[in-house]
C-alpha atoms as a PDB file:
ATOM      1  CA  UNK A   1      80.089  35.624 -61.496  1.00  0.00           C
ATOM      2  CA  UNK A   2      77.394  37.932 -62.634  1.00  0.00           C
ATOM      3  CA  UNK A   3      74.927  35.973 -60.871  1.00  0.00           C
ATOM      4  CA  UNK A   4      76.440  36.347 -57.619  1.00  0.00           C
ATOM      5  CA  UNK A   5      77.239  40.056 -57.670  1.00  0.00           C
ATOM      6  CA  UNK A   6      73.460  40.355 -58.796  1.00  0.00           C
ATOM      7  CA  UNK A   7      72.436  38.334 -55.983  1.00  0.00           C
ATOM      8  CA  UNK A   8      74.356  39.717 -53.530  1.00  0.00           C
ATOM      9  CA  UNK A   9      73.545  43.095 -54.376  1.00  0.00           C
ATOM     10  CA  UNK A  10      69.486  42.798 -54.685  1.00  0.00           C
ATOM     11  CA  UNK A  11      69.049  39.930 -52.425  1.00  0.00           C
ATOM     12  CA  UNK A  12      71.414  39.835 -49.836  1.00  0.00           C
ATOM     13  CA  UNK A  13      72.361  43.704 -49.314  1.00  0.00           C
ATOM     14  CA  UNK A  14      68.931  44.124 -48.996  1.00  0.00           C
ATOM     15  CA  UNK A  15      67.743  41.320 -46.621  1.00  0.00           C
ATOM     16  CA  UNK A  16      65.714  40.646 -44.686  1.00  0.00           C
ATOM     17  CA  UNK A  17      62.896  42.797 -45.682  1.00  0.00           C
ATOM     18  CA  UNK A  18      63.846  43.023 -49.364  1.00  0.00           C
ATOM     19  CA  UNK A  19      62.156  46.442 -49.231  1.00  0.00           C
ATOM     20  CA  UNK A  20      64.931  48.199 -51.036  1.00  0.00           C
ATOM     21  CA  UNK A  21      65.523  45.714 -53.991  1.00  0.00           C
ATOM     22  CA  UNK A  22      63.641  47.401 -56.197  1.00  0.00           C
ATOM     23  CA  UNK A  23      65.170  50.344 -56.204  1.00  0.00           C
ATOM     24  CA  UNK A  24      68.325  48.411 -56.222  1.00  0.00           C
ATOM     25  CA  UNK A  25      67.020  46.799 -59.464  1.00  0.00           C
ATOM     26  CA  UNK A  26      65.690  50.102 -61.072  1.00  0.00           C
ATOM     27  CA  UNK A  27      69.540  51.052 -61.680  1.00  0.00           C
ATOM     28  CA  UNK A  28      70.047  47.726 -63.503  1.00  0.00           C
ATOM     29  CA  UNK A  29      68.558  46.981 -66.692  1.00  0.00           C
ATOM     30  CA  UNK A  30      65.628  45.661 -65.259  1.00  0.00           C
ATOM     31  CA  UNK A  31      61.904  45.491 -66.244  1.00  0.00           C
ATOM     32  CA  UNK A  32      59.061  44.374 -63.692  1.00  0.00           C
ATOM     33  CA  UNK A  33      56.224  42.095 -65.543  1.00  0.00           C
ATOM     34  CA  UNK A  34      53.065  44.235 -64.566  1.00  0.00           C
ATOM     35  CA  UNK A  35      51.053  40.853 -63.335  1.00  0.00           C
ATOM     36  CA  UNK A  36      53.535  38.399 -61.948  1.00  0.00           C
ATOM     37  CA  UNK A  37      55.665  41.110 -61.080  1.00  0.00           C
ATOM     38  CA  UNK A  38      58.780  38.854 -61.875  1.00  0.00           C
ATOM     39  CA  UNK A  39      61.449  40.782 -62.606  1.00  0.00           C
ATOM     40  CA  UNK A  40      63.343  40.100 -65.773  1.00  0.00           C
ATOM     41  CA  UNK A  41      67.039  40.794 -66.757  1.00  0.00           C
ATOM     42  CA  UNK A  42      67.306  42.617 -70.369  1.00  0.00           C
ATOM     43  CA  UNK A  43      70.755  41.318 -71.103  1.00  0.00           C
ATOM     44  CA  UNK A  44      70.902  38.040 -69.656  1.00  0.00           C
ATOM     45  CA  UNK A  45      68.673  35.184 -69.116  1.00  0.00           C
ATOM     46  CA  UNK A  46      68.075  36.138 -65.201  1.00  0.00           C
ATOM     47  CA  UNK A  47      65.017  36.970 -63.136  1.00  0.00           C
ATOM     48  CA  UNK A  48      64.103  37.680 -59.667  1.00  0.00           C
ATOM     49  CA  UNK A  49      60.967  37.207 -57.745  1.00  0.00           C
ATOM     50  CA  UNK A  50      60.638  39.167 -54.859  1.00  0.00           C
ATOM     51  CA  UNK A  51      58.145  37.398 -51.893  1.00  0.00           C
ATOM     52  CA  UNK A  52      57.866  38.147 -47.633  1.00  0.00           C
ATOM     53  CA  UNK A  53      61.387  36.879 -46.507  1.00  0.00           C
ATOM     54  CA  UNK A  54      62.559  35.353 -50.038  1.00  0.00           C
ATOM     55  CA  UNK A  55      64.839  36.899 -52.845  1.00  0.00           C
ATOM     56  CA  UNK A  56      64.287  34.100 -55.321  1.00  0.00           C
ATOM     57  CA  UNK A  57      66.519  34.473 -58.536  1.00  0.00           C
ATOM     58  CA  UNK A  58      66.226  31.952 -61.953  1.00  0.00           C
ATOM     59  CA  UNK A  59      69.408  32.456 -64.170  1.00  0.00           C
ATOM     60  CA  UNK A  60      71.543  30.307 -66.646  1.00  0.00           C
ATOM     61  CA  UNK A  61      75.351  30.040 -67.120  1.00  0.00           C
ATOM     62  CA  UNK A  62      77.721  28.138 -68.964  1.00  0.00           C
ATOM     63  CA  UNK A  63      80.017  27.945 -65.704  1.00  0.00           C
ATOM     64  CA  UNK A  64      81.068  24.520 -64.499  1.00  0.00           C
ATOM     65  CA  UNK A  65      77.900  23.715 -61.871  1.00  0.00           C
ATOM     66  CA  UNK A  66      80.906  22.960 -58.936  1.00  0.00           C
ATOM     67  CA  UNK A  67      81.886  26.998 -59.503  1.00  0.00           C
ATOM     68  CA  UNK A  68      78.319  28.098 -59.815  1.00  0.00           C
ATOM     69  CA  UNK A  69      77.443  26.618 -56.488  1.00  0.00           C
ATOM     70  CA  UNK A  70      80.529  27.544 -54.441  1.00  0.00           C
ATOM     71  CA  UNK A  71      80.267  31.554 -55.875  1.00  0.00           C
ATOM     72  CA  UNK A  72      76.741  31.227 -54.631  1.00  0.00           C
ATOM     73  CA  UNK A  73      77.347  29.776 -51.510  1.00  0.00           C
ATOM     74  CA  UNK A  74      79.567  32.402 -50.375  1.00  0.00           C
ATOM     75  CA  UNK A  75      77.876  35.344 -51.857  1.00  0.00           C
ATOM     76  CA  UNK A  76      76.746  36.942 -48.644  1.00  0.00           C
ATOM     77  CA  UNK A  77      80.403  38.956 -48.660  1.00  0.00           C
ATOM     78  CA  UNK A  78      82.289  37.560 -46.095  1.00  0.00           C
ATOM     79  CA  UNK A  79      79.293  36.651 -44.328  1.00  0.00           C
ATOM     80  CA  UNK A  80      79.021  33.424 -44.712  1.00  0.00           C
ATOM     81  CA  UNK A  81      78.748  30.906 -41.629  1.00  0.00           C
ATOM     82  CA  UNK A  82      81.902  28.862 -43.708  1.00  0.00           C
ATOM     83  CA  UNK A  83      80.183  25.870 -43.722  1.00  0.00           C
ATOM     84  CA  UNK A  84      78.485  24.589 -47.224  1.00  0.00           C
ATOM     85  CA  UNK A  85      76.217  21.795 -47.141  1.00  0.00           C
ATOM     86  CA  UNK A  86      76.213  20.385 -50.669  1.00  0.00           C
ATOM     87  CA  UNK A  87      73.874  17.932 -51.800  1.00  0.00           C
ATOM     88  CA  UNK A  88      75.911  15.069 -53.935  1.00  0.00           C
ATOM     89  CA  UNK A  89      72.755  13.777 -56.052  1.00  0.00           C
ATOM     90  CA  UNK A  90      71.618  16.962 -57.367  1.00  0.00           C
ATOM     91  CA  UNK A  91      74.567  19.338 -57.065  1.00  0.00           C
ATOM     92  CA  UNK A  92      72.837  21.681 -54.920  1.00  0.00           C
ATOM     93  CA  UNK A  93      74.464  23.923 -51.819  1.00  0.00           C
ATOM     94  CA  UNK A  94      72.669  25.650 -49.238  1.00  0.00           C
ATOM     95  CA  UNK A  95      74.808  28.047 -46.570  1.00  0.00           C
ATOM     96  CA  UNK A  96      74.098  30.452 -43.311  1.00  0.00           C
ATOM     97  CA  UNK A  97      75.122  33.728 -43.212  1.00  0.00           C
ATOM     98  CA  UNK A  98      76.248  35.118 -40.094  1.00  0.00           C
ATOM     99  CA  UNK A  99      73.152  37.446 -40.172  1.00  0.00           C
ATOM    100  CA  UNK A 100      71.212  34.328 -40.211  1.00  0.00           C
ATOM    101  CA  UNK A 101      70.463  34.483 -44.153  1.00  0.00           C
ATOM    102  CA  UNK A 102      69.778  31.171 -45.691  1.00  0.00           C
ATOM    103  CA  UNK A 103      71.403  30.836 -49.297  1.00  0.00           C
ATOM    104  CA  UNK A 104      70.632  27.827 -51.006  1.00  0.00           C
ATOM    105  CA  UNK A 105      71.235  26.763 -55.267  1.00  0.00           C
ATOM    106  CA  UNK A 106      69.792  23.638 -56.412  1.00  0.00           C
ATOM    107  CA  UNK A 107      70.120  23.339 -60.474  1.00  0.00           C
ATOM    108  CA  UNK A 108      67.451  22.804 -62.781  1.00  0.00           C
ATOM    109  CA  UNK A 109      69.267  21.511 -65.619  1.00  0.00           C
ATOM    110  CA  UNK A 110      70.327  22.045 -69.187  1.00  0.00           C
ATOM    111  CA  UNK A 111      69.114  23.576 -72.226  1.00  0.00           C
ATOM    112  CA  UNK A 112      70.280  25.065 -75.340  1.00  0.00           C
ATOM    113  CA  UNK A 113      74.193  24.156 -74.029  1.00  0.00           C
ATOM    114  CA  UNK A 114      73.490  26.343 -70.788  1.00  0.00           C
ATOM    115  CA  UNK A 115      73.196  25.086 -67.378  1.00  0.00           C
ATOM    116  CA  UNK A 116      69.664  26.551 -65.572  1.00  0.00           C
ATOM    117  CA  UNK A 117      69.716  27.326 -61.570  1.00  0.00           C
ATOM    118  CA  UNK A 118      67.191  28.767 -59.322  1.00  0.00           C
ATOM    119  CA  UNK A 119      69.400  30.769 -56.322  1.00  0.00           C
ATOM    120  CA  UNK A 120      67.178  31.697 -52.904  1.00  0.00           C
ATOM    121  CA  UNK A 121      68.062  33.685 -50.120  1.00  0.00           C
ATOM    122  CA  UNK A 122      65.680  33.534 -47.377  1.00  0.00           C
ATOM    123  CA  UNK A 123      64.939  36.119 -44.383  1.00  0.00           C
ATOM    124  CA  UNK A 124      65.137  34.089 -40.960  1.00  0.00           C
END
């Protein structure tokens, strides 16, 4: 559930130019890598990668995958379109927003007993 309240706050709240998500990051505990300029989580195993119309976020969670994609699907507030595609073979869910945001998980699998995704929201 952290995931998706990150997300929603630095990807979606600030889509579709993205513009303000650093600043949105900068009152998180948040540190930019000075040549990627990946941003990484200090608490949790999360990043975000800012690009022209994408919000791109890497995180892990011990969460059954089923709940990870579902909180992720409808993390654009009530925005969502209410229709999830989900992909059967890989677990992964992509969803419109109203505002024409594209949200879309796909997992990346396990390590170390934690379940790795990679969350996108892209700018129409």
């Amino acid at each position: 559930m952290t995931a998706t309240s990150i997300l929603q706050r630095v990807c979606i709240d600030t889509a579709p130019s993205f513009k303000k998500a650093p600043a949105v990051m900068a009152k998180m505990p948040f540190r930019q890598h000075p040549v990627t300029g990946t941003y990484y989580h200090q608490n949790l195993d999360l990043s975000i990668k800012l690009m022209s119309k994408r919000c791109s976020m890497v995180f892990t969670s011990k969460d059954d995958p089923m709940e990870v994609g579902i909180a992720i699907s409808v993390a654009g507030g009530g925005q969502s379109s209410g229709t999830v595609g989900l992909d059967p073979n890989t677990g992964g869910t992509v969803t419109k927003t109203k505002t024409g945001l594209t949200i879309e998980l796909d997992p990346m699998g396990r390590q170390n007993g934690r379940s790795w995704y990679h969350a996108v929201v892209l700018a129409p």
